[in-house]
Protein backbone atom coordinates (compact mmCIF):
# COMPACT_ATOMS: atom_id res chain seq x y z
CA UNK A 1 7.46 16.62 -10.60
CA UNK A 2 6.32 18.17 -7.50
CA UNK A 3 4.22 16.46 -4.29
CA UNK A 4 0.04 17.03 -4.63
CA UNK A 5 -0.84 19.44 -1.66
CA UNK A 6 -1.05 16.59 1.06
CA UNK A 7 1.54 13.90 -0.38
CA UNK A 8 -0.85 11.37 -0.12
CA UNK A 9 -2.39 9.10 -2.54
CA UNK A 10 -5.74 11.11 -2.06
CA UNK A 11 -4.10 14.20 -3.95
CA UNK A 12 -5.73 12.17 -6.79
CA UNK A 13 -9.35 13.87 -7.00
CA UNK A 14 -12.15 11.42 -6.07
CA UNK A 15 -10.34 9.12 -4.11
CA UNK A 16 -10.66 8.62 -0.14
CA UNK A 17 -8.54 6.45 2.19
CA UNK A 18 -9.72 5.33 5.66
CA UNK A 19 -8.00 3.30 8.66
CA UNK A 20 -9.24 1.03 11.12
CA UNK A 21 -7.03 -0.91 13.89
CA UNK A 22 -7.45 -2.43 16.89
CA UNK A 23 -4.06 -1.77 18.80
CA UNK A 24 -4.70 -4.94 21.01
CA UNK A 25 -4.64 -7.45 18.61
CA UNK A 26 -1.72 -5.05 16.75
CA UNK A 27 -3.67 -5.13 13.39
CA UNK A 28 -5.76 -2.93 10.95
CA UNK A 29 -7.14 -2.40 7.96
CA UNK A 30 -7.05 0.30 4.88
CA UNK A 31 -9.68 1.10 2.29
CA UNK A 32 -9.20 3.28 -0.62
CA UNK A 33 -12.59 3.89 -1.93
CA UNK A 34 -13.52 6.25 -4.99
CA UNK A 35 -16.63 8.48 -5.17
CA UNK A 36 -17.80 6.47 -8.18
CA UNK A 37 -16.08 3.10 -9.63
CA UNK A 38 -12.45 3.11 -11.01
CA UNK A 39 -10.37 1.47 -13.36
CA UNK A 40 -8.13 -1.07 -10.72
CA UNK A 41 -5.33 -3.53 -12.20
CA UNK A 42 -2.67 -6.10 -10.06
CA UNK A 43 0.33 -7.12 -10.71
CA UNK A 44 1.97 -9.64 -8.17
CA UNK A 45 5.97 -10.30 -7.87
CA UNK A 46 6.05 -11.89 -4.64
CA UNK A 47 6.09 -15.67 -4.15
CA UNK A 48 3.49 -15.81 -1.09
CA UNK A 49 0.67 -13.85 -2.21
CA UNK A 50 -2.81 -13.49 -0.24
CA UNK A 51 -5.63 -12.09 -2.29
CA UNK A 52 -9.01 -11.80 -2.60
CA UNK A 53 -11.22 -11.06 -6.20
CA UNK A 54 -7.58 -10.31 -7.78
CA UNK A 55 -8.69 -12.87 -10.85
CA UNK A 56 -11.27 -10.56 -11.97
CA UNK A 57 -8.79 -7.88 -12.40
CA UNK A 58 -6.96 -9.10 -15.70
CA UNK A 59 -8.06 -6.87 -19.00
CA UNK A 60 -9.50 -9.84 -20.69
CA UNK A 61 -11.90 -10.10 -17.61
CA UNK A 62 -16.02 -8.51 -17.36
CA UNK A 63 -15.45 -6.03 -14.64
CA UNK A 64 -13.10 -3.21 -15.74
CA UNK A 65 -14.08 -1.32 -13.17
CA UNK A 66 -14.27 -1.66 -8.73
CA UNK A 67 -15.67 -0.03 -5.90
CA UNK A 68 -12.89 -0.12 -3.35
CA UNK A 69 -9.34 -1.61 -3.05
CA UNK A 70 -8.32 -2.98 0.74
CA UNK A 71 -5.22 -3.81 2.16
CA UNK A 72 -5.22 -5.65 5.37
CA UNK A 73 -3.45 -7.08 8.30
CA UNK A 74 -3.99 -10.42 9.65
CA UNK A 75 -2.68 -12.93 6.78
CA UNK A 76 -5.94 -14.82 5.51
CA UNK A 77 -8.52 -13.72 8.06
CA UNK A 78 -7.88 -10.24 6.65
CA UNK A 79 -9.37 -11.28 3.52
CA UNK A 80 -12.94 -11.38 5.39
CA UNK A 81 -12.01 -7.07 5.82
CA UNK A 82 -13.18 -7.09 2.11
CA UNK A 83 -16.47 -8.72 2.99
CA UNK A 84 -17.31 -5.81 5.83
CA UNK A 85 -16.84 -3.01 3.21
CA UNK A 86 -18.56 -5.19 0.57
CA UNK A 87 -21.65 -5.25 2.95
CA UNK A 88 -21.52 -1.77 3.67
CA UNK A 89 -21.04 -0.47 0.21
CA UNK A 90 -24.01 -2.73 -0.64
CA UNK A 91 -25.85 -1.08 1.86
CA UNK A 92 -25.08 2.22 -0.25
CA UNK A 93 -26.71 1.35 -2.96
CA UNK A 94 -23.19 0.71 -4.93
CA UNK A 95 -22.10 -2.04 -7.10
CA UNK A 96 -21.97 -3.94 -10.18
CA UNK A 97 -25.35 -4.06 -11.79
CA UNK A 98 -26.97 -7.37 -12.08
CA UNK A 99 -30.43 -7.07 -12.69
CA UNK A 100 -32.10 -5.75 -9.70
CA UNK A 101 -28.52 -6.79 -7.62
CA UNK A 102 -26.04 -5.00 -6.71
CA UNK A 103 -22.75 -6.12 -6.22
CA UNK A 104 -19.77 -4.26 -4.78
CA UNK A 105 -16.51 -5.46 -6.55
CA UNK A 106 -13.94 -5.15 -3.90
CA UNK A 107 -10.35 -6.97 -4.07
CA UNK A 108 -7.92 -6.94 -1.47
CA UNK A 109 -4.50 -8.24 -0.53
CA UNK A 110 -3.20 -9.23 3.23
CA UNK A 111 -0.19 -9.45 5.10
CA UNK A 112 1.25 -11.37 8.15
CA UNK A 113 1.10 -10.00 11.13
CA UNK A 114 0.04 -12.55 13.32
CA UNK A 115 3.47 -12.92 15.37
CA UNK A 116 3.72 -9.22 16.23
CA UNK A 117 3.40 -9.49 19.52
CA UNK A 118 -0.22 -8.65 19.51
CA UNK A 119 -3.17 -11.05 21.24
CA UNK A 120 -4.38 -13.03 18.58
CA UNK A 121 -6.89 -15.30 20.70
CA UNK A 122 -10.23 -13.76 19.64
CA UNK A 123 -13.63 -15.73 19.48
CA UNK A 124 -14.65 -14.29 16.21
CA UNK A 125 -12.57 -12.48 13.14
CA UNK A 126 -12.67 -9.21 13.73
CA UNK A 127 -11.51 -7.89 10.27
CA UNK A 128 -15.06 -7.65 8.97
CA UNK A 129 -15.69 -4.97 11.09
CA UNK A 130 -12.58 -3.34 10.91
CA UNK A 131 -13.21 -3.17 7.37
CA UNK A 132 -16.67 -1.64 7.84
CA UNK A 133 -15.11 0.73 10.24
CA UNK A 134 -12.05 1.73 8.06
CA UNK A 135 -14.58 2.57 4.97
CA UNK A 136 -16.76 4.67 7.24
CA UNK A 137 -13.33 6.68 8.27
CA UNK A 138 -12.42 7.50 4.74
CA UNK A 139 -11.69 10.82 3.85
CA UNK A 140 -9.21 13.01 1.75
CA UNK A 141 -6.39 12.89 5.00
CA UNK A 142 -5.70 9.41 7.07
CA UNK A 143 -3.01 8.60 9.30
CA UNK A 144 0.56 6.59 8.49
CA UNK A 145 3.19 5.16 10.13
CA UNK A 146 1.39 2.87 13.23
CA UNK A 147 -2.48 3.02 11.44
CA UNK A 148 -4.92 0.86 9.27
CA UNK A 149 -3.08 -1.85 7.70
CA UNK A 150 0.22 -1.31 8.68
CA UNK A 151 -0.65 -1.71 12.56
CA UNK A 152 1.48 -4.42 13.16
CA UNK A 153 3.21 -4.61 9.93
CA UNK A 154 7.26 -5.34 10.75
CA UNK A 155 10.53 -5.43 8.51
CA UNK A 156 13.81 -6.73 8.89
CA UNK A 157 14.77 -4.96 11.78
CA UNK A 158 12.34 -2.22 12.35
CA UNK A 159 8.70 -1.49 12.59
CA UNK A 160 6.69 -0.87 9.29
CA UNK A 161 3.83 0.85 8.87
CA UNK A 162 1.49 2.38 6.46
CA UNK A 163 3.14 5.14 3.89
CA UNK A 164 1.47 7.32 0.95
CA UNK A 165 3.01 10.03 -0.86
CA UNK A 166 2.00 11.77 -4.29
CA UNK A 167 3.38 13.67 -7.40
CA UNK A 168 2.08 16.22 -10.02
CA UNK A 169 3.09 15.99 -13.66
CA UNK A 170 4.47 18.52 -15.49
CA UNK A 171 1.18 17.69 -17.59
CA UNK A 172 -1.01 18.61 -14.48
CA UNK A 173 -1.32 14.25 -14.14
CA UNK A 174 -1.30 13.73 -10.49
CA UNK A 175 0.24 10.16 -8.97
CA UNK A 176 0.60 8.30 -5.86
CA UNK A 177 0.79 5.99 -3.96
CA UNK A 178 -0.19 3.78 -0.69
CA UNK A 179 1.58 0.74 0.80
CA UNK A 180 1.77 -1.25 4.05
CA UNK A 181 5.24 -2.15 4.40
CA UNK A 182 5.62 -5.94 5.98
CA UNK A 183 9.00 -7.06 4.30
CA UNK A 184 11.49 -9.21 5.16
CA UNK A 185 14.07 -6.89 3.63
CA UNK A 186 15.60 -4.10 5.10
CA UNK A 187 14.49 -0.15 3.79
CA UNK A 188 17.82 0.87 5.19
CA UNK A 189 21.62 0.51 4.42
CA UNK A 190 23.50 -1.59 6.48
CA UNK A 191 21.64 -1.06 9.63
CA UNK A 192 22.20 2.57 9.41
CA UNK A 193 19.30 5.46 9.76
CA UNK A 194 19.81 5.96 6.00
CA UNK A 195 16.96 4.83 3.62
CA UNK A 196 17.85 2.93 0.43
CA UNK A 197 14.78 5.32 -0.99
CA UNK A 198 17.18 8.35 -0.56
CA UNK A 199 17.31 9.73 -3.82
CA UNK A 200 13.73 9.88 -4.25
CA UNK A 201 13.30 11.50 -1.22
CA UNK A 202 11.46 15.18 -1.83
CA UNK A 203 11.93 17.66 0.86
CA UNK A 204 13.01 15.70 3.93
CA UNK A 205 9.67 13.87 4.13
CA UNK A 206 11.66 10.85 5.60
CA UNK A 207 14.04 12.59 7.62
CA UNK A 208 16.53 13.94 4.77
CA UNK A 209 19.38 11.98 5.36
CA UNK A 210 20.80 10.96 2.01
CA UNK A 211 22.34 7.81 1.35
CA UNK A 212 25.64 7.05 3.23
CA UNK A 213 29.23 7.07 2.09
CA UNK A 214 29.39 3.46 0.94
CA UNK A 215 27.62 0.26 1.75
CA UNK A 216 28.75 -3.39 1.26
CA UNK A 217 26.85 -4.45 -2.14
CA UNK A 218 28.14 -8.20 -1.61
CA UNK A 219 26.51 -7.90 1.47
CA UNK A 220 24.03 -11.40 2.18
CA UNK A 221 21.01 -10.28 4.17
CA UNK A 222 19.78 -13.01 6.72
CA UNK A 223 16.15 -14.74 6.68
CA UNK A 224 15.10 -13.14 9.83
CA UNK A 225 11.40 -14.30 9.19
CA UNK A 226 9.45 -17.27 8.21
CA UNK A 227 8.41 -18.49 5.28
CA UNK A 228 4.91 -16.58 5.07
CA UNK A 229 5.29 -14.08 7.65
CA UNK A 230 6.54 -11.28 4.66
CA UNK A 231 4.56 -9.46 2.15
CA UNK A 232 4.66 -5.39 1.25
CA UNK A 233 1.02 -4.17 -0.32
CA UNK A 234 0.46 -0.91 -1.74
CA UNK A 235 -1.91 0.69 -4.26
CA UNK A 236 -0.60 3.23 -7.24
CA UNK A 237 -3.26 5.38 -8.33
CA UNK A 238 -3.61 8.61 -10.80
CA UNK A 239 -6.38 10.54 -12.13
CA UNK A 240 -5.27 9.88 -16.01
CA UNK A 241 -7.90 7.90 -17.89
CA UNK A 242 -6.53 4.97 -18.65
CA UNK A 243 -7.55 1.72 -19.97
CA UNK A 244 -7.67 -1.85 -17.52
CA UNK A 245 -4.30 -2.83 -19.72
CA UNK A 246 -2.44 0.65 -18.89
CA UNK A 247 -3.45 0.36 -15.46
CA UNK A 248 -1.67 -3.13 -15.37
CA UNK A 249 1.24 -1.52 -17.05
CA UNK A 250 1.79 1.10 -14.25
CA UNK A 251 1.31 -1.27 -11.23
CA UNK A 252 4.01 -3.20 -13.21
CA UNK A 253 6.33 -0.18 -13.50
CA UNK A 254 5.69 0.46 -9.57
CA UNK A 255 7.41 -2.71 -8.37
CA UNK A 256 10.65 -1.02 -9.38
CA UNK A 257 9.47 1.51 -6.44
CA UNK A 258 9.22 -1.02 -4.25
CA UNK A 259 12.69 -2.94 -4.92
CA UNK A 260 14.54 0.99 -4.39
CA UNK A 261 13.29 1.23 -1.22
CA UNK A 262 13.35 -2.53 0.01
CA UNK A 263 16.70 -4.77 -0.15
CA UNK A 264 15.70 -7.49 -1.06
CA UNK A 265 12.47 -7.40 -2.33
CA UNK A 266 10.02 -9.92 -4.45
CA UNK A 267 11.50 -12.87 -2.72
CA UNK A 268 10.29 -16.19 -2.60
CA UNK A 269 8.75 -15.78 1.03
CA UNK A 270 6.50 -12.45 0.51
CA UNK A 271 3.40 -11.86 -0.91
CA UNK A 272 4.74 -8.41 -2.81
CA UNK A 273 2.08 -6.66 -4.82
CA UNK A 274 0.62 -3.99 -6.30
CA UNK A 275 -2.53 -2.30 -7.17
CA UNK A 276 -3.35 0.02 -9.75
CA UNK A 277 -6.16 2.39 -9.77
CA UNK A 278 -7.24 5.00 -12.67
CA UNK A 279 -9.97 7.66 -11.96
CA UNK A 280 -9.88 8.77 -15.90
CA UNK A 281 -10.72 12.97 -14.78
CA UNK A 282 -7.91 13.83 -17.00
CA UNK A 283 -7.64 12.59 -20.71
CA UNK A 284 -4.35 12.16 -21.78
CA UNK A 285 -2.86 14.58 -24.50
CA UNK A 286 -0.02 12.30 -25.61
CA UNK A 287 -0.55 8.07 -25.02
CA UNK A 288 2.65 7.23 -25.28
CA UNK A 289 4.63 10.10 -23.19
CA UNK A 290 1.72 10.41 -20.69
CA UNK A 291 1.67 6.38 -19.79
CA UNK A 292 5.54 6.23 -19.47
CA UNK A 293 5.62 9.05 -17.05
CA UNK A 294 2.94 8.02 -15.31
CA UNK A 295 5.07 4.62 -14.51
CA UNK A 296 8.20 6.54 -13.64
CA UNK A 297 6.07 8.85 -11.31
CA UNK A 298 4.51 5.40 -9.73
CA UNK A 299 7.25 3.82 -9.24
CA UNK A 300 9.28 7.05 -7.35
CA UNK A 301 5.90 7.58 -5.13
CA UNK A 302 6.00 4.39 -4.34
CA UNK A 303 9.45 4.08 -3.28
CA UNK A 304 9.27 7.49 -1.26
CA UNK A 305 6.04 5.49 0.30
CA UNK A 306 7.91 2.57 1.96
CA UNK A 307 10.14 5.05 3.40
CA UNK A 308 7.70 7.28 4.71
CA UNK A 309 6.09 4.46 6.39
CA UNK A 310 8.75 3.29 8.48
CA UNK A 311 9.93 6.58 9.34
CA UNK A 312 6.96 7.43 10.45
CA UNK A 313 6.11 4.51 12.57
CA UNK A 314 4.86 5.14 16.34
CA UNK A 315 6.60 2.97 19.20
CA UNK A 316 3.91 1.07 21.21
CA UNK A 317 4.08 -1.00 24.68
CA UNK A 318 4.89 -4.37 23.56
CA UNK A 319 6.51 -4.05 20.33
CA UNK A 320 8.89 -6.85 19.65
CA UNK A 321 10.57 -4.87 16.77
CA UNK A 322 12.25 -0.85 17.21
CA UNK A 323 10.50 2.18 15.22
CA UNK A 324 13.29 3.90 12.77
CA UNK A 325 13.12 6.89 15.21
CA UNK A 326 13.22 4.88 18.54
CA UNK A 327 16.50 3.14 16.84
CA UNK A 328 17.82 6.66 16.01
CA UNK A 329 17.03 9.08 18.04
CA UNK A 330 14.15 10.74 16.79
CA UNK A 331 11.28 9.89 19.07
């Protein structure tokens, strides 16, 4: 496995990410959109969960296929980003056919950033139309670290942010992935500059420290947020056609990406999930070897993902929470 040209998740043909934030309220919004529907799937381990249209995403369901996927700040008023790039998309001319209607299928998942620091006091939601604005910016390259949905996004002890990364098959299958990171666990050991996601890591895109000499495994982490205030979102996508089902299987196998690079992860107080997105460009030449790489490469991307994103995270007046490089000496 190698990274796609950028190492992000738009290395998989047809797709396009966009950001939109508004540094003032220390929020945003992402939007991966495709240039014609896609194959999307969910699969949800975290206890707090904050969704929109996620229902309609089960195989047994109607719609196999969406428009967009968004991933907001701003706990449930984010949900309303999905109804700005519902609109818009509507106004394209794109959706699910219903007689002489057409209507954009567009589900979404939030996280809580309303305690970041940032001023929170508006008159009217503004995530409508930063969710407009975010699918107007999409395009093959998009920012990470301090940008769209990972704005305001904080972990245990240091800033999140927004990460992507990608990989190529052997097969010519490409992978990745896109996550705003928002956990209550830590993505490094012990305090330390060293991320857990480490041995994933492909040419020093998070710094390329390696793991340390030892770490305390008994170790108990402390609650150092609220019940709600948690939740890690991401998106694993590939341009392998595969069916609503196999898409569910590889969002599944990408949660093991996200509990490498997070300790602890899936617990009780966030709203971890993950969705999966198929483009179906490239057929697959063996079902069975194919789909179980395709998991394994999922769940690595996504690992190297949440690292990326908090490494990469800018320091901004205000913040109530260190970047990784403000912490270590990298800024």
């Amino acid at each position: 496995m190698r990274p796609g040209a950028r190492n992000l998740i738009t290395d998989v043909a047809g797709l396009r990410v966009g950001n939109a934030e508004d540094h003032g309220i220390r929020s945003g919004v992402t939007v991966l959109v495709g240039e014609k529907p896609f194959t999307a799937a969910v699969h949800v381990m975290g206890g707090a969960p904050g969704t929109r249209e996620t229902d309609l995403l089960a195989p047994d369901k109607l719609v196999q296929e969406v428009d967009a996927l968004v991933l907001s700040g701003g706990s449930a008023f984010g949900l309303d980003a999905g109804s700005g790039v519902a609109d818009a998309l509507r106004a394209q001319g794109r959706g699910f056919a219903v007689g002489d209607q057409r209507v954009p299928i567009v589900p979404g998942a939030i996280l809580f950033d309303l305690l970041n620091g940032g001023d929170k006091n508006w008159r009217e939601n503004p995530y409508k139309a930063l969710g407009r604005a975010a699918l107007a910016a999409a395009g093959p390259d998009f920012a990470l670290g301090t940008a769209g949905a990972g704005t305001g996004a904080l972990t245990h002890d240091l800033k999140g942010g927004l990460g992507s990364a990608s990989t190529v098959l052997d097969s010519g299958i490409t992978v990745g992935a896109l996550v705003a990171v928002n956990a209550i666990g830590s993505v490094t050991v012990g305090g330390g500059p060293h991320f857990w996601a480490a041995p994933w890591e492909i040419g020093g895109e998070f710094g390329g420290l390696g793991l340390p000499s030892g770490f305390a495994p008994d170790h108990e982490p402390p609650l150092m947020k609220r019940a709600g205030e948690a939740t890690t979102i991401a998106i694993v996508a590939t341009d392998a056609a595969l069916s609503q089902a196999e898409a569910q299987r590889m969002a599944t196998a990408a949660h093991d990406g996200m509990a490498r690079a997070i300790v602890p992860s899936h617990t009780p107080v966030d709203g971890d999930l993950v969705f999966a997105a198929a483009t179906g460009t490239r057929r697959l030449t063996d079902p069975m070897a194919d789909t179980f790489l395709i998991g394994h490469a999922a769940a690595a991307c996504l690992t190297r993902a949440i690292a990326r994103a908090v490494f990469l995270a800018e320091v901004r007046a205000g913040d109530v929470m260190p970047t990784w490089g403000a912490r270590f000496g990298d800024d």
